[in-house]
PDB file of N, CA and C in Angstrom:
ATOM      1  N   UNK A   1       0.852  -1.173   0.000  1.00  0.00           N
ATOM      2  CA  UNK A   1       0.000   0.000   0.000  1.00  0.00           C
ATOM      3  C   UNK A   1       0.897   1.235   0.000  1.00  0.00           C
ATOM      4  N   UNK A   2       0.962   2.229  -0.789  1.00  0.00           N
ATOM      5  CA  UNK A   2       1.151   3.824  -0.444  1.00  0.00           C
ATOM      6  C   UNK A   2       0.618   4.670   0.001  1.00  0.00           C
ATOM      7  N   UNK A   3       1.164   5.638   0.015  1.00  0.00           N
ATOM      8  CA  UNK A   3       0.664   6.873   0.737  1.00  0.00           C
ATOM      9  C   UNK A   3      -0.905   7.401  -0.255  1.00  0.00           C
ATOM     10  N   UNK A   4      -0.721   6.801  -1.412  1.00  0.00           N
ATOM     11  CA  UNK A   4      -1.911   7.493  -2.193  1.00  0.00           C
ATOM     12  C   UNK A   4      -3.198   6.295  -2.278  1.00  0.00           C
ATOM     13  N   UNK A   5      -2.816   5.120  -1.847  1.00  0.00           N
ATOM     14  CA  UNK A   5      -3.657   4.501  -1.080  1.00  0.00           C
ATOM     15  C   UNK A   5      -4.388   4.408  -0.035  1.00  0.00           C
ATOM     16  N   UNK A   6      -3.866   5.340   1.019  1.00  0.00           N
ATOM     17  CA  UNK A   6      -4.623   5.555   2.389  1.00  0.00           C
ATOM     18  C   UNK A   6      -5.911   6.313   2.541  1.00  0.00           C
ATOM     19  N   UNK A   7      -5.924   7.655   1.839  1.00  0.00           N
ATOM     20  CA  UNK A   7      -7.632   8.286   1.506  1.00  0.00           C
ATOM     21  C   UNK A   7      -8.649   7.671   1.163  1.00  0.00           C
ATOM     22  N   UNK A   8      -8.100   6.913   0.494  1.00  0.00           N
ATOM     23  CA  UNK A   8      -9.266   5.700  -0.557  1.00  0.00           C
ATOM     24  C   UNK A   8      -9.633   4.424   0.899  1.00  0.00           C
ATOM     25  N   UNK A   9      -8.518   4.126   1.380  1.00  0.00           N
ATOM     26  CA  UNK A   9      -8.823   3.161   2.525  1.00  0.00           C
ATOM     27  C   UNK A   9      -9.733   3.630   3.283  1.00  0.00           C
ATOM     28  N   UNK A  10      -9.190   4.969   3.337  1.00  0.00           N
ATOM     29  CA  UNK A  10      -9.468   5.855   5.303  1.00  0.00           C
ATOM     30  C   UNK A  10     -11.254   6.017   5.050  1.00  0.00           C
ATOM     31  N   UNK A  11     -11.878   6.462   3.616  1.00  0.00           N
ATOM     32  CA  UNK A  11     -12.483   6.946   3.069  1.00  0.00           C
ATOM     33  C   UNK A  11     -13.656   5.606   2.941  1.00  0.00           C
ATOM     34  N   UNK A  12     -13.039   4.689   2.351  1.00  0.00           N
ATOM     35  CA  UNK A  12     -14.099   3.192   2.468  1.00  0.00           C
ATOM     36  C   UNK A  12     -14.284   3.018   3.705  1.00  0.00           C
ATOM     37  N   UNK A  13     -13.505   2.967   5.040  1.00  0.00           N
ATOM     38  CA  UNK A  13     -13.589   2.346   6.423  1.00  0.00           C
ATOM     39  C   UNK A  13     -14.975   3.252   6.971  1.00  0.00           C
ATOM     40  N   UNK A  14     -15.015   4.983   6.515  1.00  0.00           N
ATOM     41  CA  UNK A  14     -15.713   5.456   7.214  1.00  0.00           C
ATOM     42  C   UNK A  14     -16.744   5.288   6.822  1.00  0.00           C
ATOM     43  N   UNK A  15     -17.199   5.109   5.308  1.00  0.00           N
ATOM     44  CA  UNK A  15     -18.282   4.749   4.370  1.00  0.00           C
ATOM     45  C   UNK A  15     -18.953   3.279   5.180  1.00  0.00           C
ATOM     46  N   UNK A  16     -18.075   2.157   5.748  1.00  0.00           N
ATOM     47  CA  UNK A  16     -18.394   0.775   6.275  1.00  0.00           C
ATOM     48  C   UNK A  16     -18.990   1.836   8.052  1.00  0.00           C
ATOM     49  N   UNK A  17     -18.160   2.508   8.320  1.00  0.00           N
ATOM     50  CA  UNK A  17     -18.444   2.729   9.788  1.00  0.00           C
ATOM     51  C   UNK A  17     -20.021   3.682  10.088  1.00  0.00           C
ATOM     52  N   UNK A  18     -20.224   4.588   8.641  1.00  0.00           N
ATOM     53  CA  UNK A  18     -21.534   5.180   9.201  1.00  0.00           C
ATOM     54  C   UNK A  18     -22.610   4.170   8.666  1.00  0.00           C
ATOM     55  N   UNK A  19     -22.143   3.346   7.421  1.00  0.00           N
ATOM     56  CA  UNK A  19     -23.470   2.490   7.127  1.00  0.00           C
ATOM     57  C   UNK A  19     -23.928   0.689   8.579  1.00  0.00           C
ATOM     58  N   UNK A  20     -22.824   1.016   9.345  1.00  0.00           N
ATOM     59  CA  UNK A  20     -22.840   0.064   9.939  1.00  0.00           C
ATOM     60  C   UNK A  20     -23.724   0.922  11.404  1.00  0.00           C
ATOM     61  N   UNK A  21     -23.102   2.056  12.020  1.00  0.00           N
ATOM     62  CA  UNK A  21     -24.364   3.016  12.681  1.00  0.00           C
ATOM     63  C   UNK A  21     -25.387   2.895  12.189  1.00  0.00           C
ATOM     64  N   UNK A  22     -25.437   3.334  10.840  1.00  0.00           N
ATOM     65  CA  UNK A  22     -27.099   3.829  10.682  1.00  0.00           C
ATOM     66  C   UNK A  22     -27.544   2.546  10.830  1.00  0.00           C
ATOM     67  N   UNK A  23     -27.186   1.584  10.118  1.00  0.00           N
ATOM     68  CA  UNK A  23     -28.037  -0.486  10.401  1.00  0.00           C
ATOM     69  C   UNK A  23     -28.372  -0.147  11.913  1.00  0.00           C
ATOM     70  N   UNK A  24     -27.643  -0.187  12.517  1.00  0.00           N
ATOM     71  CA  UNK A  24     -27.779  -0.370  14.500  1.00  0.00           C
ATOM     72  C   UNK A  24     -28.775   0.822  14.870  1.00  0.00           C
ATOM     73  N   UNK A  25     -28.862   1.711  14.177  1.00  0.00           N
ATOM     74  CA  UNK A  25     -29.817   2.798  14.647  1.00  0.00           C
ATOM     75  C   UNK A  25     -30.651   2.539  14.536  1.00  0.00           C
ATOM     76  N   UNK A  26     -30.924   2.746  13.195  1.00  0.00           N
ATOM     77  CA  UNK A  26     -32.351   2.258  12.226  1.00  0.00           C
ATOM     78  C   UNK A  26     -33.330   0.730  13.029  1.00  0.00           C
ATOM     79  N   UNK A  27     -32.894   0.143  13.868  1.00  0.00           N
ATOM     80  CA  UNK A  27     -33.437  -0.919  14.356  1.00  0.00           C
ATOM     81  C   UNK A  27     -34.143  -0.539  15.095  1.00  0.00           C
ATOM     82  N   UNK A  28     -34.044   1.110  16.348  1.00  0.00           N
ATOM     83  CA  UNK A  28     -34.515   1.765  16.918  1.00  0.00           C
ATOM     84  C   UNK A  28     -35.864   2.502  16.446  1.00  0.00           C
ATOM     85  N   UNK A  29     -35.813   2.692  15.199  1.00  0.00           N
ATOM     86  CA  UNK A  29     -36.315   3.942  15.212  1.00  0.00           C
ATOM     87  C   UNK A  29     -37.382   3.033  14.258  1.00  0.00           C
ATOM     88  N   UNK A  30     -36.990   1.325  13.796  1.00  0.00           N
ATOM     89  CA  UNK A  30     -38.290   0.856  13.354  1.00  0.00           C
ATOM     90  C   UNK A  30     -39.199   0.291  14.690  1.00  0.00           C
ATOM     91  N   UNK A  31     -38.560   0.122  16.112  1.00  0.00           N
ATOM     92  CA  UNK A  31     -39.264  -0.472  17.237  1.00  0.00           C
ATOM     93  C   UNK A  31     -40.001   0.758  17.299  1.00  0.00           C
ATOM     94  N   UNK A  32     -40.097   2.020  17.060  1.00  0.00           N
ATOM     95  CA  UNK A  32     -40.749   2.990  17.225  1.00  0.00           C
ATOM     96  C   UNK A  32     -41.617   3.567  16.235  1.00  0.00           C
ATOM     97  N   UNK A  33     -41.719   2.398  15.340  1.00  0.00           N
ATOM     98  CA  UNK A  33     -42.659   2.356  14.288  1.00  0.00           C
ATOM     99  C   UNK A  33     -42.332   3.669  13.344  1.00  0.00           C
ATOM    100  N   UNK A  34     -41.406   4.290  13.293  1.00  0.00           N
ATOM    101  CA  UNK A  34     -40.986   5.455  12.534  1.00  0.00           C
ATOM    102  C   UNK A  34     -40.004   5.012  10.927  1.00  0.00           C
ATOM    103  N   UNK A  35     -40.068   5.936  10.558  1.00  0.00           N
ATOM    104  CA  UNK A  35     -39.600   5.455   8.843  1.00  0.00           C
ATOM    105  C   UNK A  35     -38.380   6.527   8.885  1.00  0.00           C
ATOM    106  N   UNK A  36     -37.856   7.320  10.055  1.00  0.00           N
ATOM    107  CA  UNK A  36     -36.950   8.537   9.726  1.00  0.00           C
ATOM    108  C   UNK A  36     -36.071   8.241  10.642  1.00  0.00           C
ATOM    109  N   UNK A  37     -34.353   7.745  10.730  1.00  0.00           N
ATOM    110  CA  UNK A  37     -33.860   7.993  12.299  1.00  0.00           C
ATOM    111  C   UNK A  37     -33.999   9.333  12.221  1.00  0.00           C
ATOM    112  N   UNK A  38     -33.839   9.369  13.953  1.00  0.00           N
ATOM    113  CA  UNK A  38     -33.384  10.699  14.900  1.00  0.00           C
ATOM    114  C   UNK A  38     -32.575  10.507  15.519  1.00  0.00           C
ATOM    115  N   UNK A  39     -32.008  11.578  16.119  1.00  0.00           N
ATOM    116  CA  UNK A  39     -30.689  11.840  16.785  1.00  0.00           C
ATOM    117  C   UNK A  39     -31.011  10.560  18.633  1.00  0.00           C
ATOM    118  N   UNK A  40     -32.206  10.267  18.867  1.00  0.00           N
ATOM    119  CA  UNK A  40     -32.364   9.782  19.830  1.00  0.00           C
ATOM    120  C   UNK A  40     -32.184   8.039  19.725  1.00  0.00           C
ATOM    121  N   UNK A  41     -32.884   7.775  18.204  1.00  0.00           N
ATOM    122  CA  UNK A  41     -32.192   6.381  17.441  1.00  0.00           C
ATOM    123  C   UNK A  41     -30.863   6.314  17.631  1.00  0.00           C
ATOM    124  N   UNK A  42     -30.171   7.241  17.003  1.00  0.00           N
ATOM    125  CA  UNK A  42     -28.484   7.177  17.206  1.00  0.00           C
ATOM    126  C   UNK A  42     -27.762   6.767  18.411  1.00  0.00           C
ATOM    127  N   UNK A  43     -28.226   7.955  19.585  1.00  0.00           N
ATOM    128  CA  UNK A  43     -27.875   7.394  20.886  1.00  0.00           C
ATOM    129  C   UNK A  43     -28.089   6.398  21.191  1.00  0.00           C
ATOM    130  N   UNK A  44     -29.442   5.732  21.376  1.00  0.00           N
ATOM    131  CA  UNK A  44     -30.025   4.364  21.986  1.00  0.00           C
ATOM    132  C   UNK A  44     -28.883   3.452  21.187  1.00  0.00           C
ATOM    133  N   UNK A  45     -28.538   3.773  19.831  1.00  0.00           N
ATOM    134  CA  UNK A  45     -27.347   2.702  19.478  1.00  0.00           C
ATOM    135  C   UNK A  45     -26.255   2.134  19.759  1.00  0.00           C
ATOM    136  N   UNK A  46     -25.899   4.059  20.483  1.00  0.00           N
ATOM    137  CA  UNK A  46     -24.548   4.090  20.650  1.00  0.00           C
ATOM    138  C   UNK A  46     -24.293   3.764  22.434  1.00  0.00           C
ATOM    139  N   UNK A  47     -25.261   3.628  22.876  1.00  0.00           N
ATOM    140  CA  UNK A  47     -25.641   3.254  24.625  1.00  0.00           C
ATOM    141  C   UNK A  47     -25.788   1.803  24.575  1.00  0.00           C
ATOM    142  N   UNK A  48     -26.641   1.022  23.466  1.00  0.00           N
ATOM    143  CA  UNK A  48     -27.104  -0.185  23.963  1.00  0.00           C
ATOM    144  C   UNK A  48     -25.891  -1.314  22.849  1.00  0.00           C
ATOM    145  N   UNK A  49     -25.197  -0.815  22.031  1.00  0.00           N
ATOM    146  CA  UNK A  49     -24.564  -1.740  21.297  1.00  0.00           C
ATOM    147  C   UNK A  49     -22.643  -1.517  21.731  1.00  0.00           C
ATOM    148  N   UNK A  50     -22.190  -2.699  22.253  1.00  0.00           N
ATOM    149  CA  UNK A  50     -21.059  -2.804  23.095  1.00  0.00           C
ATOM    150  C   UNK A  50     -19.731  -2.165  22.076  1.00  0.00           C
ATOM    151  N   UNK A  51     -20.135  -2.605  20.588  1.00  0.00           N
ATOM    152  CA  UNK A  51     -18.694  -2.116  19.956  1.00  0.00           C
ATOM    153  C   UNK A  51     -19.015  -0.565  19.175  1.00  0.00           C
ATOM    154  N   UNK A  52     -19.833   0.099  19.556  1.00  0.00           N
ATOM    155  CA  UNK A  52     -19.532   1.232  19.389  1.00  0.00           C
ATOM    156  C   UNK A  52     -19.955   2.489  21.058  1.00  0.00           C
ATOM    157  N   UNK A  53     -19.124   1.624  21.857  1.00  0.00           N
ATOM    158  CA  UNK A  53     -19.018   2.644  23.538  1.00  0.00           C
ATOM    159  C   UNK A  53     -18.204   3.634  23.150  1.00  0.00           C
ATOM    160  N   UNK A  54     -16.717   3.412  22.318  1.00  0.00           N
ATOM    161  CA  UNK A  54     -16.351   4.506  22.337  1.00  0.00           C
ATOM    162  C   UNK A  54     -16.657   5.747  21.768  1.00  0.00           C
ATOM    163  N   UNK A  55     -17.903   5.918  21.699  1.00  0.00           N
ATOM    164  CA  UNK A  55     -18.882   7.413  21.396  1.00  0.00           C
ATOM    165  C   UNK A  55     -19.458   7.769  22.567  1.00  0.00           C
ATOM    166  N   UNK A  56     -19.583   6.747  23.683  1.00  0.00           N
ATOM    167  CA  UNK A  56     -20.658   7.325  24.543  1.00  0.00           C
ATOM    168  C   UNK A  56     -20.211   8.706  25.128  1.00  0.00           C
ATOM    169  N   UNK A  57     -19.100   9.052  25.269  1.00  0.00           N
ATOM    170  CA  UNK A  57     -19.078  10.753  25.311  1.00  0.00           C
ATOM    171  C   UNK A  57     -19.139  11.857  24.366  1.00  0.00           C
ATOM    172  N   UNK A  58     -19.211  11.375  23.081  1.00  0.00           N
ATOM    173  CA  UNK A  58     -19.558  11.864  22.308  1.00  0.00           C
ATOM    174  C   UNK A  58     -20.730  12.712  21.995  1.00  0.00           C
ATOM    175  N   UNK A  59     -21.593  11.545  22.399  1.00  0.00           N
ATOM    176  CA  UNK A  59     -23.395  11.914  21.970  1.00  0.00           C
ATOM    177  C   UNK A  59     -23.941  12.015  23.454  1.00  0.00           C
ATOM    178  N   UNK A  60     -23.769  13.020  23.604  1.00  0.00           N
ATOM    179  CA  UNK A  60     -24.580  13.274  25.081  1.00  0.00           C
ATOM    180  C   UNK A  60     -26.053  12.549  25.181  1.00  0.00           C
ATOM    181  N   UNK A  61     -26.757  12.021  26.445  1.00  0.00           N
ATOM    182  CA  UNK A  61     -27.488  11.504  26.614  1.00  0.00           C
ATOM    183  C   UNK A  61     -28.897  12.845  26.931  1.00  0.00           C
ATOM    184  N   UNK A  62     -29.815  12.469  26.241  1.00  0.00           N
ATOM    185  CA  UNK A  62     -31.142  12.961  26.474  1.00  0.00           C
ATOM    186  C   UNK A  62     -31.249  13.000  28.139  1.00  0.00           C
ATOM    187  N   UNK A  63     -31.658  14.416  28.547  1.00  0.00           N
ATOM    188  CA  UNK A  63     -31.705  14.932  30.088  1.00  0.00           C
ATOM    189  C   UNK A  63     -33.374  14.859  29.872  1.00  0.00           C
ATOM    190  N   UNK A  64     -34.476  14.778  31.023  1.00  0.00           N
ATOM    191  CA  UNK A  64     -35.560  14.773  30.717  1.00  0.00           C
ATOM    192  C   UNK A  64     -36.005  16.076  31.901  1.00  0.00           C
ATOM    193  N   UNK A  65     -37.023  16.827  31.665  1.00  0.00           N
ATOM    194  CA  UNK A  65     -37.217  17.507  32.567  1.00  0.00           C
ATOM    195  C   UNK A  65     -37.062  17.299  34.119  1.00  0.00           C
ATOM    196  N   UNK A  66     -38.303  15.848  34.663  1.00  0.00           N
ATOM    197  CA  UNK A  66     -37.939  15.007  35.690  1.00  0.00           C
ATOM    198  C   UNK A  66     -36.708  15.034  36.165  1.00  0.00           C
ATOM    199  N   UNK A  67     -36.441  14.027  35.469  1.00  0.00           N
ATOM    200  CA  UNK A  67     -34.687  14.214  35.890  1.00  0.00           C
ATOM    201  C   UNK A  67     -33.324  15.652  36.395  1.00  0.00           C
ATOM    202  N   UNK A  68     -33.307  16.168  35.642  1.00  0.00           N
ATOM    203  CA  UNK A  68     -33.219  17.633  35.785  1.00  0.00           C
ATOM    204  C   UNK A  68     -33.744  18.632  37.257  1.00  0.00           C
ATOM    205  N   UNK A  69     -35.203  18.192  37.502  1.00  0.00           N
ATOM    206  CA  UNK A  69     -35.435  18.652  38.602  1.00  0.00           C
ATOM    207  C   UNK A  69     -34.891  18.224  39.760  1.00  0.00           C
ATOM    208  N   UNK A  70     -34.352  16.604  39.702  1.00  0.00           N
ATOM    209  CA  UNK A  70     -33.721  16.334  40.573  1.00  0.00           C
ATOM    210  C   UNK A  70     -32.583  16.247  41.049  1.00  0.00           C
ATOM    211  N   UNK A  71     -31.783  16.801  40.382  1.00  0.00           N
ATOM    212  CA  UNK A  71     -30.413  17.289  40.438  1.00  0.00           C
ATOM    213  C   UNK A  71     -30.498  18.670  40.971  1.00  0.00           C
ATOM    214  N   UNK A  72     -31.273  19.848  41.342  1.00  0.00           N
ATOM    215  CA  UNK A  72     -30.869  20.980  41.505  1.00  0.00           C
ATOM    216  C   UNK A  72     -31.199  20.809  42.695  1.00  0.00           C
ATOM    217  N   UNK A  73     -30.413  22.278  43.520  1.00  0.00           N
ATOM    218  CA  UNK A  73     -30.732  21.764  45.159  1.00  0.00           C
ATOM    219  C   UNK A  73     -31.219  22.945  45.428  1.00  0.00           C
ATOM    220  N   UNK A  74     -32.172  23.536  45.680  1.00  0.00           N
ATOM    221  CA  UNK A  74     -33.150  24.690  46.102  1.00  0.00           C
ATOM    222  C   UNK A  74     -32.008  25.530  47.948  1.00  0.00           C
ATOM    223  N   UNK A  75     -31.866  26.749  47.392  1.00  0.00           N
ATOM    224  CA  UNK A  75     -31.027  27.463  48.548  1.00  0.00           C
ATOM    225  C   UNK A  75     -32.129  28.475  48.974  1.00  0.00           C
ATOM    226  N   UNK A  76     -32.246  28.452  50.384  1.00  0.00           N
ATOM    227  CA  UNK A  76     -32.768  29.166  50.825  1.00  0.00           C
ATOM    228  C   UNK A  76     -32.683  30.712  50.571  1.00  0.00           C
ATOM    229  N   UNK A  77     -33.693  32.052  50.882  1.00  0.00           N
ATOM    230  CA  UNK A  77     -33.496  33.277  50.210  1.00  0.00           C
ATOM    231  C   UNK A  77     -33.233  33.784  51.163  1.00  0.00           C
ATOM    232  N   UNK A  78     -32.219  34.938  50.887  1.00  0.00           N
ATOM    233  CA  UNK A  78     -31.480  35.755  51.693  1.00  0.00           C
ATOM    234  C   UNK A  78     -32.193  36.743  52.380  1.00  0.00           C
ATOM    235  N   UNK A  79     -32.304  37.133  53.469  1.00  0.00           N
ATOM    236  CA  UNK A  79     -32.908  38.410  53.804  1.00  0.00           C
ATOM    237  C   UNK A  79     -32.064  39.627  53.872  1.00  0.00           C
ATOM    238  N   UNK A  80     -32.476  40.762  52.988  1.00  0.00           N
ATOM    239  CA  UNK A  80     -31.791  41.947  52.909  1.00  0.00           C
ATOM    240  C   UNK A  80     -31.867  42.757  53.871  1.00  0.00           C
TER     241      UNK A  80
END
């Protein structure tokens, strides 16, 4: 292989790596009876399928309001 071989490699691997996401996504987003992924298909992929973890910091996880409320800690108000 040369150096003018590697784009063409680097270039097929990523072509194999997003059509192999979207397969793992797309499985999501037909349990949800939908015909379109979304960005929430993607995650559930990238959370529930073991050989692509190294994204999970990537794609931040959906915060839900609920949740959210329970993380903040209410401080009492100051008297002036």
């Amino acid at each position: 292989m040369t150096s003018l071989d590697v784009p063409i490699v680097f270039a097929k691997a990523c072509e194999f790596f997003i059509q192999e996401l979207t397969l793992r996504s797309w499985v999501y987003a037909v349990e949800s009876k939908r015909k379109t992924l979304r960005r929430d298909d993607i995650a559930n992929a990238i959370s529930h399928e073991e050989i692509l973890d190294f994204l999970l910091d990537v794609v931040p996880q959906e915060v839900t309001f609920s949740n959210l409320v329970k993380t903040i800690t209410v401080l009492p108000m100051r008297k002036n």
